[in-house]
PDB file of N, CA and C in Angstrom:
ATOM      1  N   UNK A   1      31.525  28.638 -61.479  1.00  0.00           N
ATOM      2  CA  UNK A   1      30.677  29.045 -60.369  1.00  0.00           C
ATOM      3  C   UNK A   1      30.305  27.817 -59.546  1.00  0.00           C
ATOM      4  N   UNK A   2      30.451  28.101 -57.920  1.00  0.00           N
ATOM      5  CA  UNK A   2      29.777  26.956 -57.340  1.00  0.00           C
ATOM      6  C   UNK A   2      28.896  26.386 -57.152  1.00  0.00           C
ATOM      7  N   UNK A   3      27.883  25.598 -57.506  1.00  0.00           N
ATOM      8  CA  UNK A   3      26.708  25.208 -57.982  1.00  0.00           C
ATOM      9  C   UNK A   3      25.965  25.957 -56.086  1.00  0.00           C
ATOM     10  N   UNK A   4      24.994  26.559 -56.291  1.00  0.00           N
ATOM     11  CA  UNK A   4      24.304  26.865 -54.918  1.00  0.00           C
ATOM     12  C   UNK A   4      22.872  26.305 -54.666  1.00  0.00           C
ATOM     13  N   UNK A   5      22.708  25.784 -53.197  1.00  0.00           N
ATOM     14  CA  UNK A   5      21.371  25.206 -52.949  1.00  0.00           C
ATOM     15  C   UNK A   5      20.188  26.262 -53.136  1.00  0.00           C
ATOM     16  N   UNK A   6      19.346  25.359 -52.716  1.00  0.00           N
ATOM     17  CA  UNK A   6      17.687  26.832 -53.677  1.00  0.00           C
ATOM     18  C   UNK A   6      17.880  27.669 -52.071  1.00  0.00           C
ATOM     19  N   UNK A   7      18.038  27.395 -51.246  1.00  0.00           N
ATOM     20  CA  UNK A   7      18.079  28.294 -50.168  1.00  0.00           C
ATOM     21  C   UNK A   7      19.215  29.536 -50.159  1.00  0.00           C
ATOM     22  N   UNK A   8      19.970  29.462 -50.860  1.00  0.00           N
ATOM     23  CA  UNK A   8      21.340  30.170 -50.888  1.00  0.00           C
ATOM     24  C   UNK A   8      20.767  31.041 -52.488  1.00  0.00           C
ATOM     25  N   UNK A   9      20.217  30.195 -53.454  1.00  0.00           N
ATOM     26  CA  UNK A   9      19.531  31.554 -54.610  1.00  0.00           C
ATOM     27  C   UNK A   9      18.898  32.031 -53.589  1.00  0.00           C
ATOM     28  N   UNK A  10      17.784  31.780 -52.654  1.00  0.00           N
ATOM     29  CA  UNK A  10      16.780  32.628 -52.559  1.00  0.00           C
ATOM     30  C   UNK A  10      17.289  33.603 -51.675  1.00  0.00           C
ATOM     31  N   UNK A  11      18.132  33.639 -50.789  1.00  0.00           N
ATOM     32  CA  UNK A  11      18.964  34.311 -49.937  1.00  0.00           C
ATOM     33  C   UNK A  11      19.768  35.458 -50.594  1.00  0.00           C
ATOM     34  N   UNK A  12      20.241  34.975 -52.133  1.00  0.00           N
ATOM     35  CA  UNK A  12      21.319  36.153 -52.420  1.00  0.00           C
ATOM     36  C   UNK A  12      20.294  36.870 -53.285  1.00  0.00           C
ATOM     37  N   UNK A  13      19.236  36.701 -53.913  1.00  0.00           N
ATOM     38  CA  UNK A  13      18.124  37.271 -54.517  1.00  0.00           C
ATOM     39  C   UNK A  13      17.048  38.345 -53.593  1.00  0.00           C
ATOM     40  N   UNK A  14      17.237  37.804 -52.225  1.00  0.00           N
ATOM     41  CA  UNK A  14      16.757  38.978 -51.396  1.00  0.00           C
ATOM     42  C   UNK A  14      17.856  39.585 -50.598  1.00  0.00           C
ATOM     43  N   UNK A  15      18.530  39.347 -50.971  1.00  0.00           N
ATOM     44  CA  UNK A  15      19.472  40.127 -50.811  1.00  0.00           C
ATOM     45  C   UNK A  15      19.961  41.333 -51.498  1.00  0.00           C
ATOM     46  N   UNK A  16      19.872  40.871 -52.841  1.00  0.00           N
ATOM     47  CA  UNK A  16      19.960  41.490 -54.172  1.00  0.00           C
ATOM     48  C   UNK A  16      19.043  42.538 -54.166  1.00  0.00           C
ATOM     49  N   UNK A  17      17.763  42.277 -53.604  1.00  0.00           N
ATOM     50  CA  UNK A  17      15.993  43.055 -53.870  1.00  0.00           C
ATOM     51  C   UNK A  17      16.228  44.046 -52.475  1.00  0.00           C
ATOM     52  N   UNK A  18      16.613  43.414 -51.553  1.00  0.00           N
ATOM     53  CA  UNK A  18      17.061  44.597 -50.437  1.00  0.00           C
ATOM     54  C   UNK A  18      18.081  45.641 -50.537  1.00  0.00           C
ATOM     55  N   UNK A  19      18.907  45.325 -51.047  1.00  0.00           N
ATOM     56  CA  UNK A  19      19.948  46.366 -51.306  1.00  0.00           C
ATOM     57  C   UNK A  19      20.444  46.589 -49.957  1.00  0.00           C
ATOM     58  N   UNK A  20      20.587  48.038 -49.721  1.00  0.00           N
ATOM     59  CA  UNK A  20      21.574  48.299 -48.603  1.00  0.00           C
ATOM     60  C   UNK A  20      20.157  47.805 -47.220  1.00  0.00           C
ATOM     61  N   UNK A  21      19.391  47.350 -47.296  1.00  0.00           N
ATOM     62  CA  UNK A  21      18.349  47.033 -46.330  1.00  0.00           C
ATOM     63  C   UNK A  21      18.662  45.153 -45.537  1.00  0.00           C
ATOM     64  N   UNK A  22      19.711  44.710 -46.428  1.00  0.00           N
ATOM     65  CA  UNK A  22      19.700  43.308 -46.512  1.00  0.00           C
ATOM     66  C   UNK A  22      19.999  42.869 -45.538  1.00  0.00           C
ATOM     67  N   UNK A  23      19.304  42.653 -44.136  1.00  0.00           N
ATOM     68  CA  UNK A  23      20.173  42.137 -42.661  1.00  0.00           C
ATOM     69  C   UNK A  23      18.894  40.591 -42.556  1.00  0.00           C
ATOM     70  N   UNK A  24      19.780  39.791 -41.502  1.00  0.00           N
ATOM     71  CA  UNK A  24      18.835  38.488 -41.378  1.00  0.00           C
ATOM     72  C   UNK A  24      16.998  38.692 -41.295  1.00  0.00           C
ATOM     73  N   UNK A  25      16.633  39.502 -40.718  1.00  0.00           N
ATOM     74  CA  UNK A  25      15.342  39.345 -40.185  1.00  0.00           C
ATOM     75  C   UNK A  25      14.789  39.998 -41.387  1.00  0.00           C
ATOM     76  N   UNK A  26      15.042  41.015 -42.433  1.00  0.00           N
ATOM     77  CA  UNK A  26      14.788  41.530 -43.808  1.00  0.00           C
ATOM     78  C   UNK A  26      14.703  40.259 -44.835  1.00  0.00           C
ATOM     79  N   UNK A  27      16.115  40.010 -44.800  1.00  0.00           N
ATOM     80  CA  UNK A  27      15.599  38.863 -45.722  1.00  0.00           C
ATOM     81  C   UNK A  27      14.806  37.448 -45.540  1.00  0.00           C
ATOM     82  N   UNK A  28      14.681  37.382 -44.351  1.00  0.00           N
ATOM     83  CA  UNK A  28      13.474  35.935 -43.525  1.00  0.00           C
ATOM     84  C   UNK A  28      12.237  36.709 -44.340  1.00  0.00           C
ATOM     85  N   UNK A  29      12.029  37.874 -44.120  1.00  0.00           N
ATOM     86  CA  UNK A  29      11.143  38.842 -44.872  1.00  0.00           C
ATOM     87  C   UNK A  29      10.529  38.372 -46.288  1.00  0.00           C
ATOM     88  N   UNK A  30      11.857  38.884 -46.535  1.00  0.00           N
ATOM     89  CA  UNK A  30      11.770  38.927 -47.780  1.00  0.00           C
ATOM     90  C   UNK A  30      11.477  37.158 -49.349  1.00  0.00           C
ATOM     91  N   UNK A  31      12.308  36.043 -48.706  1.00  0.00           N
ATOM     92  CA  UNK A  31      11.902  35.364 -48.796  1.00  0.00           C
ATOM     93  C   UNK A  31      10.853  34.608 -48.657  1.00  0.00           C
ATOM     94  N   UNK A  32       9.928  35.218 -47.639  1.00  0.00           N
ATOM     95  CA  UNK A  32       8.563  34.707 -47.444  1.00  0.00           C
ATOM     96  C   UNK A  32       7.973  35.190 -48.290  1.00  0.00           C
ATOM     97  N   UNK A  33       8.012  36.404 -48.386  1.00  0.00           N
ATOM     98  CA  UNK A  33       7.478  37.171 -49.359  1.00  0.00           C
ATOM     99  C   UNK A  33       7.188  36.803 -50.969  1.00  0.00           C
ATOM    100  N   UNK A  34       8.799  36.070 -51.217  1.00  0.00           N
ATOM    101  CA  UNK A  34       8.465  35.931 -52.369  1.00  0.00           C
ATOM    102  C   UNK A  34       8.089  34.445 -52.647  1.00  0.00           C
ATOM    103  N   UNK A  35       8.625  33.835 -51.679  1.00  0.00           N
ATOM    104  CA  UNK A  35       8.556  31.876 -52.091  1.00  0.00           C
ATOM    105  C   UNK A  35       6.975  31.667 -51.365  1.00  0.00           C
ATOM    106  N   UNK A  36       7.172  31.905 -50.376  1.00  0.00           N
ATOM    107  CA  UNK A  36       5.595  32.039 -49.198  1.00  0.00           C
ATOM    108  C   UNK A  36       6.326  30.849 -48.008  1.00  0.00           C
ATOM    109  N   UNK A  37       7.611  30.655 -48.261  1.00  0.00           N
ATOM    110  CA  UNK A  37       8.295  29.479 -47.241  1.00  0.00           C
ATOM    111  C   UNK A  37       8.818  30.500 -46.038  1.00  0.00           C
ATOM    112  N   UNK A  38       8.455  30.352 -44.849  1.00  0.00           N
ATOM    113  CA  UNK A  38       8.672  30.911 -43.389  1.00  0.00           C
ATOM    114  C   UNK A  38      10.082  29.902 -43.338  1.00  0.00           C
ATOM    115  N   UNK A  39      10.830  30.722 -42.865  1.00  0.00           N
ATOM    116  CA  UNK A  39      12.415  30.205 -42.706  1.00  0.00           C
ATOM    117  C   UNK A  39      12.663  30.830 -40.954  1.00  0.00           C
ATOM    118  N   UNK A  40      12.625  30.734 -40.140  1.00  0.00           N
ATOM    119  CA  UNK A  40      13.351  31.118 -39.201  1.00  0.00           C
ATOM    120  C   UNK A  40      14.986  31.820 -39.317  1.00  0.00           C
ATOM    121  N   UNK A  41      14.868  32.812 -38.751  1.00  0.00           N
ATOM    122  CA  UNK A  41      16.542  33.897 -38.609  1.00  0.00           C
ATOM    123  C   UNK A  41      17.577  32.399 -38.978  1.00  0.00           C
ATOM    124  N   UNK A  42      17.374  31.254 -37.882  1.00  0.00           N
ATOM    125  CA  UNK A  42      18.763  30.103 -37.596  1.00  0.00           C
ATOM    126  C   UNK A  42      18.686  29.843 -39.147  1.00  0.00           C
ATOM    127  N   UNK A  43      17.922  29.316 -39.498  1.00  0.00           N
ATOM    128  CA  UNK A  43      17.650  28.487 -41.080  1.00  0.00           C
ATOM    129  C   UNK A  43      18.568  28.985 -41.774  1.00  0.00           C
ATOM    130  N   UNK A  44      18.431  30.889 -41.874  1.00  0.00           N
ATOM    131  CA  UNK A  44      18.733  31.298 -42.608  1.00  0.00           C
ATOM    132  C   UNK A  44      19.990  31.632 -42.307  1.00  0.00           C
ATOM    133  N   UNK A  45      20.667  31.805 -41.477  1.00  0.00           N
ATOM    134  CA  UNK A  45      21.733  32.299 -40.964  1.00  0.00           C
ATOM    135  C   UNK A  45      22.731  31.279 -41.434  1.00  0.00           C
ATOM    136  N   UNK A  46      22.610  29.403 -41.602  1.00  0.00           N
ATOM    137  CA  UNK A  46      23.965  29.187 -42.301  1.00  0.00           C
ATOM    138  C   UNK A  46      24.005  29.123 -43.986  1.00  0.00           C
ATOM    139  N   UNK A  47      22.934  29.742 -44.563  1.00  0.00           N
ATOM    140  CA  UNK A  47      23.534  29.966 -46.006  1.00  0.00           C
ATOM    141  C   UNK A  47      24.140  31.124 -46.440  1.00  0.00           C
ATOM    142  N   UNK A  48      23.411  32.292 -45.497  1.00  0.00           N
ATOM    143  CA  UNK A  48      24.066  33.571 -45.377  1.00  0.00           C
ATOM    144  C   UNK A  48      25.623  33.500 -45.337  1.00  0.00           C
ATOM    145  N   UNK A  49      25.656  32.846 -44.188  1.00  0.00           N
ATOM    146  CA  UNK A  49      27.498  32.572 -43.991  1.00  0.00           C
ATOM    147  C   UNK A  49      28.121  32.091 -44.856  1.00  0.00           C
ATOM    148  N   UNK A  50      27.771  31.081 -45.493  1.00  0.00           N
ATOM    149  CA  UNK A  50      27.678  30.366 -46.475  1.00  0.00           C
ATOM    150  C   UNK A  50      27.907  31.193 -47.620  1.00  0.00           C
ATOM    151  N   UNK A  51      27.371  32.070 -47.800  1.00  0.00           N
ATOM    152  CA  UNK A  51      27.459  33.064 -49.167  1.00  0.00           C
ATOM    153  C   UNK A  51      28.658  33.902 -48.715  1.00  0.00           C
ATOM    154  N   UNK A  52      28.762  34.565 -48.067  1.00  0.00           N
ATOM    155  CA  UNK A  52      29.447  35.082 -47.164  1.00  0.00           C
ATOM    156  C   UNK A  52      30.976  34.879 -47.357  1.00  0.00           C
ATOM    157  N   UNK A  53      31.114  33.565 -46.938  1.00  0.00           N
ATOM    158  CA  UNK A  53      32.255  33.119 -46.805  1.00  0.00           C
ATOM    159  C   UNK A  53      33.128  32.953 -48.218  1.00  0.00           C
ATOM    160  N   UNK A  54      32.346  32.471 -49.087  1.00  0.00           N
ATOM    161  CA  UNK A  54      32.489  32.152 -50.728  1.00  0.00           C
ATOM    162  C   UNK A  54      32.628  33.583 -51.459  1.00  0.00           C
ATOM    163  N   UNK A  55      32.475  34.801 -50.637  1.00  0.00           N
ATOM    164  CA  UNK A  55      32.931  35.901 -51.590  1.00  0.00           C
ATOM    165  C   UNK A  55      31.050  36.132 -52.141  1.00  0.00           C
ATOM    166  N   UNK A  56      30.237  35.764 -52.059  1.00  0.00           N
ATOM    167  CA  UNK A  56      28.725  36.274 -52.868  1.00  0.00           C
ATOM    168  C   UNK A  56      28.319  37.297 -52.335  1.00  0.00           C
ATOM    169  N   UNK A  57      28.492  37.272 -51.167  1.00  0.00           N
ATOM    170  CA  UNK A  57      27.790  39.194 -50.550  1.00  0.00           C
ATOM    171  C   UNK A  57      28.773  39.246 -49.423  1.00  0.00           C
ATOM    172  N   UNK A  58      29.058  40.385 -48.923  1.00  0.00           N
ATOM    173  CA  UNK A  58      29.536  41.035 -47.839  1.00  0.00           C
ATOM    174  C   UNK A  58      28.865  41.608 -46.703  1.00  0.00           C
ATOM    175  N   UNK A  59      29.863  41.442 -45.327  1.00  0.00           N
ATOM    176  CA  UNK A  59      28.829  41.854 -44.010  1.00  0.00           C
ATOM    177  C   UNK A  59      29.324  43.743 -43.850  1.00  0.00           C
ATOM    178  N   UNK A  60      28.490  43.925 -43.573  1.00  0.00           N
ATOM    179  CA  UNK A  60      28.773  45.376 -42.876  1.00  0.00           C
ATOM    180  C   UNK A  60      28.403  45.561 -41.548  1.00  0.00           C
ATOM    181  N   UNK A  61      28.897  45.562 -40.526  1.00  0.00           N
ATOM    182  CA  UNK A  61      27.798  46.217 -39.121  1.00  0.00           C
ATOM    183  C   UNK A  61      27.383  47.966 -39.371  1.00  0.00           C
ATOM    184  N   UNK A  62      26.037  48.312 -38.768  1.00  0.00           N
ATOM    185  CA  UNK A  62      25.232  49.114 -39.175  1.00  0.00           C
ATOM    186  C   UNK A  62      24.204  49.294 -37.611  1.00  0.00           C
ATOM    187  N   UNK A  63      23.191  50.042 -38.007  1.00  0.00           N
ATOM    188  CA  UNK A  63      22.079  50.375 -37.043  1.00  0.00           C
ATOM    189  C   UNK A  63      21.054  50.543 -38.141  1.00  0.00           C
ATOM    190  N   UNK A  64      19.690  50.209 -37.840  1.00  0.00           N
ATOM    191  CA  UNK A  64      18.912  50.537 -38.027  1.00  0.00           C
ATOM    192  C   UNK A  64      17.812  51.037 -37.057  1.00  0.00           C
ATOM    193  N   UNK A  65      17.231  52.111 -37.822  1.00  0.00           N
ATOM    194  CA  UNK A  65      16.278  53.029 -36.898  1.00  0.00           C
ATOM    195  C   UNK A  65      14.894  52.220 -36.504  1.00  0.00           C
ATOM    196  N   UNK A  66      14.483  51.425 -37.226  1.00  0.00           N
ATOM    197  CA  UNK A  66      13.415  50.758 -37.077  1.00  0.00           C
ATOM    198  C   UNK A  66      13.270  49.668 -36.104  1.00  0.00           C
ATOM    199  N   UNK A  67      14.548  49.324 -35.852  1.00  0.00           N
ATOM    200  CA  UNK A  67      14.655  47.970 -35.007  1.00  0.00           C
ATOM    201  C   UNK A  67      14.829  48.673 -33.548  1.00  0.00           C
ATOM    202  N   UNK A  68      14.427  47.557 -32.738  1.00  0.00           N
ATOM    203  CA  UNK A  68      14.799  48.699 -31.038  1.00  0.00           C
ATOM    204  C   UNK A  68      15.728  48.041 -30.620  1.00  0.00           C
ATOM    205  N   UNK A  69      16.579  47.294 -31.382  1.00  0.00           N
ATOM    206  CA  UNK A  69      17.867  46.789 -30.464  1.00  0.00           C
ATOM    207  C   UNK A  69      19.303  48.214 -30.970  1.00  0.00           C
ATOM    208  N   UNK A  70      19.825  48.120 -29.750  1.00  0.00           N
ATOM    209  CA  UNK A  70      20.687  49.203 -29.757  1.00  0.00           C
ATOM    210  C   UNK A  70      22.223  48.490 -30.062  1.00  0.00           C
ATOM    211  N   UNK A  71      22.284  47.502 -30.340  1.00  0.00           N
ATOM    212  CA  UNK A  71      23.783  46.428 -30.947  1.00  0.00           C
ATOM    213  C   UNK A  71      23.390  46.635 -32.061  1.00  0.00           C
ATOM    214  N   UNK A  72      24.539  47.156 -32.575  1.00  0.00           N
ATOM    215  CA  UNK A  72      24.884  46.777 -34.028  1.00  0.00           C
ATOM    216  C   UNK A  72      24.078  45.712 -35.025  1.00  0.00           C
ATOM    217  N   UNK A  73      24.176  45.525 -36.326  1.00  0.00           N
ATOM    218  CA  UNK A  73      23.154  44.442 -37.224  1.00  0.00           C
ATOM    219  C   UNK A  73      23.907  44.482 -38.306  1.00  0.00           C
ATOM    220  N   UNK A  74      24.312  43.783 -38.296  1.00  0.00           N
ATOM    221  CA  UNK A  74      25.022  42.937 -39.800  1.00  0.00           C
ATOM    222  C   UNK A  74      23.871  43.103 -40.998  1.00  0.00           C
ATOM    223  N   UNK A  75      24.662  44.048 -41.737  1.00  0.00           N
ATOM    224  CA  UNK A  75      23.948  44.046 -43.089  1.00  0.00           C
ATOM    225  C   UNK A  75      24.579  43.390 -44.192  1.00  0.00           C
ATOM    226  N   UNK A  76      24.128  43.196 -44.995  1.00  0.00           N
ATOM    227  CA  UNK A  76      24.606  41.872 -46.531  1.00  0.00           C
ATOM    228  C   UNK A  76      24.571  43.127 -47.290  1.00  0.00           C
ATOM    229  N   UNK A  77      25.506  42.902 -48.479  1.00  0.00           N
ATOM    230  CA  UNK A  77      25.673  43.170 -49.524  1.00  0.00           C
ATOM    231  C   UNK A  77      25.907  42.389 -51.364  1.00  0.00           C
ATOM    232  N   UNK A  78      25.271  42.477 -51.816  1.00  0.00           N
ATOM    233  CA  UNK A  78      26.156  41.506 -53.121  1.00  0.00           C
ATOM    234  C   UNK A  78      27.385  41.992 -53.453  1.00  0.00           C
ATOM    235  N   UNK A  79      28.113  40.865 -53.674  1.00  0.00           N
ATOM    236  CA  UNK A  79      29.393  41.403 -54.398  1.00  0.00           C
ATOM    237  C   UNK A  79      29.775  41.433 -56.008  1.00  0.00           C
ATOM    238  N   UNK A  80      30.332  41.580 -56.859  1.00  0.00           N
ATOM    239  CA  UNK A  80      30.561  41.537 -58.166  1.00  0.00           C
ATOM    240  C   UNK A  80      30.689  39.699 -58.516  1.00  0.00           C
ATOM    241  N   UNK A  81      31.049  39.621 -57.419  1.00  0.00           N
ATOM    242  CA  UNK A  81      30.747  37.858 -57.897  1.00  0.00           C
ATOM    243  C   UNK A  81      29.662  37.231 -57.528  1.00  0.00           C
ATOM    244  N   UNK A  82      28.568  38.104 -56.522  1.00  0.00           N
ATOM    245  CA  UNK A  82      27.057  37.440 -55.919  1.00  0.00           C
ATOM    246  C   UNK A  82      26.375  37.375 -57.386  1.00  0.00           C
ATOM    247  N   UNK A  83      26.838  39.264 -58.472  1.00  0.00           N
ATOM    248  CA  UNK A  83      25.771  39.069 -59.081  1.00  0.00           C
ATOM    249  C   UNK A  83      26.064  38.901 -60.258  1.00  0.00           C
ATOM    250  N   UNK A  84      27.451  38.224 -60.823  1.00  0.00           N
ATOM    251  CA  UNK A  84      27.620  37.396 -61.584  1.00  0.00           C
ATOM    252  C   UNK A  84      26.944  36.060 -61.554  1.00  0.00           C
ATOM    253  N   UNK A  85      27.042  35.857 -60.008  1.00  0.00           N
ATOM    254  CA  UNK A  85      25.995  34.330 -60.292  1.00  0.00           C
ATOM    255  C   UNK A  85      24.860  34.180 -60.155  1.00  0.00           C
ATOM    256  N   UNK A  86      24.117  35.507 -60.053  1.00  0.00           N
ATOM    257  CA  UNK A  86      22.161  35.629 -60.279  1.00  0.00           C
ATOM    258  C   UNK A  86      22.526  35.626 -62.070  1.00  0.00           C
ATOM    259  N   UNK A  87      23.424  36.270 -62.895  1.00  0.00           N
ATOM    260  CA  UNK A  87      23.103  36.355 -63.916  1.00  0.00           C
ATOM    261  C   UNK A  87      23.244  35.081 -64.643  1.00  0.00           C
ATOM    262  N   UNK A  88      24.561  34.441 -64.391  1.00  0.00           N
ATOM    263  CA  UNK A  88      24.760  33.178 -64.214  1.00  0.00           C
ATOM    264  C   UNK A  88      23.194  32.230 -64.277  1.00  0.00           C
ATOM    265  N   UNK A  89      22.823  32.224 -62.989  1.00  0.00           N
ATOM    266  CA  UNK A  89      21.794  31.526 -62.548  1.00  0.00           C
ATOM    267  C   UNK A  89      20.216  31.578 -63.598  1.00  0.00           C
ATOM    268  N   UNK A  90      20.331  32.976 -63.942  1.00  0.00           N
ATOM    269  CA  UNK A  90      18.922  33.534 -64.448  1.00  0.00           C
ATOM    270  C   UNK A  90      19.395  32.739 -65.877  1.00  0.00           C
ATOM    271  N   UNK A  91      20.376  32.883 -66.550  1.00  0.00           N
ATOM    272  CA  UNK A  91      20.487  32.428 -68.094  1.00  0.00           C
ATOM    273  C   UNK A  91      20.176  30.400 -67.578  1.00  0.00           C
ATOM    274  N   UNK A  92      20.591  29.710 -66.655  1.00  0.00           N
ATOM    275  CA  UNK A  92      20.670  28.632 -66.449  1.00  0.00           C
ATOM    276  C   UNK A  92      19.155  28.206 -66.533  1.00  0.00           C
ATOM    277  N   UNK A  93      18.582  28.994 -66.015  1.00  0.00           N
ATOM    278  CA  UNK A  93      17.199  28.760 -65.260  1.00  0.00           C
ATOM    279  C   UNK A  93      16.451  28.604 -66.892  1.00  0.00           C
ATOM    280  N   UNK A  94      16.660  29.575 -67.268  1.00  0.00           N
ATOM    281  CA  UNK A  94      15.753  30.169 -69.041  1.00  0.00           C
ATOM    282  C   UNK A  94      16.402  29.202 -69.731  1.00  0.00           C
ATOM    283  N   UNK A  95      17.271  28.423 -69.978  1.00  0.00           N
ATOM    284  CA  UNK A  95      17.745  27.378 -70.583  1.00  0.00           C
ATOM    285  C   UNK A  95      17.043  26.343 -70.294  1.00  0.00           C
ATOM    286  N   UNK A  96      16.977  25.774 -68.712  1.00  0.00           N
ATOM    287  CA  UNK A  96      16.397  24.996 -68.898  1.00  0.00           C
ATOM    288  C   UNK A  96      14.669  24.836 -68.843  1.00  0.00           C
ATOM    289  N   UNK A  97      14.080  25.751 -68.942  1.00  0.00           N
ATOM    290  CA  UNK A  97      12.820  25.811 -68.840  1.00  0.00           C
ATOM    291  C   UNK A  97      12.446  26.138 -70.384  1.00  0.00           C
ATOM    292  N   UNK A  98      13.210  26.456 -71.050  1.00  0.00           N
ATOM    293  CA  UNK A  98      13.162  26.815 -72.604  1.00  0.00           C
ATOM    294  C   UNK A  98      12.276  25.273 -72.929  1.00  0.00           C
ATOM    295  N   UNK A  99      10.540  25.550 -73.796  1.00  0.00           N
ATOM    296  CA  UNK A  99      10.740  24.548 -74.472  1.00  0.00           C
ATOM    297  C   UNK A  99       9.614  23.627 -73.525  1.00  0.00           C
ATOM    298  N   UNK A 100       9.237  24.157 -72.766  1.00  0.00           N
ATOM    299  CA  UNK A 100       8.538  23.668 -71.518  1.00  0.00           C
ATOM    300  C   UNK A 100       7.170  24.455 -71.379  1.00  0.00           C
ATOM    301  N   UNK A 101       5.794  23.729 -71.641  1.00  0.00           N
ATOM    302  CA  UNK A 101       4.650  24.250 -71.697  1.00  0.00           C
ATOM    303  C   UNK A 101       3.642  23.237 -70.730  1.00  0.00           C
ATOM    304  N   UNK A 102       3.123  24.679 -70.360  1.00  0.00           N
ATOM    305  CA  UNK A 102       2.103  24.235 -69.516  1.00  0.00           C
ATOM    306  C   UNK A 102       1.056  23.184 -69.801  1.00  0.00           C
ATOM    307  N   UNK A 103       0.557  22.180 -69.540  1.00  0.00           N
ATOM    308  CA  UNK A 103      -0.691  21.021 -69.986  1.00  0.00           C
ATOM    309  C   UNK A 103      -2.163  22.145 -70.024  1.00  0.00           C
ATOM    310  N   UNK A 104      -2.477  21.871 -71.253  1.00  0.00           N
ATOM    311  CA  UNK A 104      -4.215  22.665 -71.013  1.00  0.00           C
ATOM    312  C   UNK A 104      -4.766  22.069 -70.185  1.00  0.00           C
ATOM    313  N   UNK A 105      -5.756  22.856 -69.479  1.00  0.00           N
ATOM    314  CA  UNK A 105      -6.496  21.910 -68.274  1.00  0.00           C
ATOM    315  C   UNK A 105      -7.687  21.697 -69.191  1.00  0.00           C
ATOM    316  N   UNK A 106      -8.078  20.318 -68.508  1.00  0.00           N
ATOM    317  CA  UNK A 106      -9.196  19.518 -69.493  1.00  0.00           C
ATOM    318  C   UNK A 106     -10.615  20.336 -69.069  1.00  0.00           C
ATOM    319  N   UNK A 107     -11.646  19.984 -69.416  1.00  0.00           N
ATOM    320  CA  UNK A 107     -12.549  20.984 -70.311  1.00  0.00           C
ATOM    321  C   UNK A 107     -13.235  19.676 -69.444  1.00  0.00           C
ATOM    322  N   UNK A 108     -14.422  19.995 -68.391  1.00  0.00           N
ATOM    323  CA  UNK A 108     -15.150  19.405 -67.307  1.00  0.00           C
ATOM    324  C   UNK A 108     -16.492  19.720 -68.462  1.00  0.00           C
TER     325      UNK A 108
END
């Protein structure tokens, strides 16, 4: 697997959490949501490609009812290899945090 930057987990993880909902301005969303980091659409737009390009999720053009633009919107998908590498990623993560405890806070 290709080692991926934390912007590209957090991208295919809301991606993952959106499901068929997953278009740029959803997941700017959605990543705020969960990190609390405001990314702008551009930010996000070259890891998307980025994933994209590497086979991790797929584009679809689509409409959504909620949005008032009447062009088309690229929606994301994971692919069988996006979520091989969340599972990938999730066992990496629990490995290395295995073993790792919080400091008691001292007693004022």
């Amino acid at each position: 697997m290709k080692e991926l930057t934390r912007k590209e987990e957090q991208v295919l993880l809301a991606v993952h959490h959106l499901q068929d909902e997953a278009c740029l301005i959803t997941i700017c969303e959605q990543v705020f949501r969960y990190t609390g980091n405001r990314y702008s659409p551009g930010t996000i737009y070259a890891p998307l490609n980025r994933l994209d390009i590497n086979g991790y999720i797929e584009a679809r053009s689509g409409r959504n009812p909620e949005f008032a633009s009447k062009k088309p919107i690229r929606f994301y998908r994971l692919t069988p290899k996006g979520h091989a590498a969340l599972v990938e990623l999730q066992k990496a993560y629990s490995r290395l945090w295995t073993g790792f405890e919080t400091p008691a806070e001292e007693k004022i």
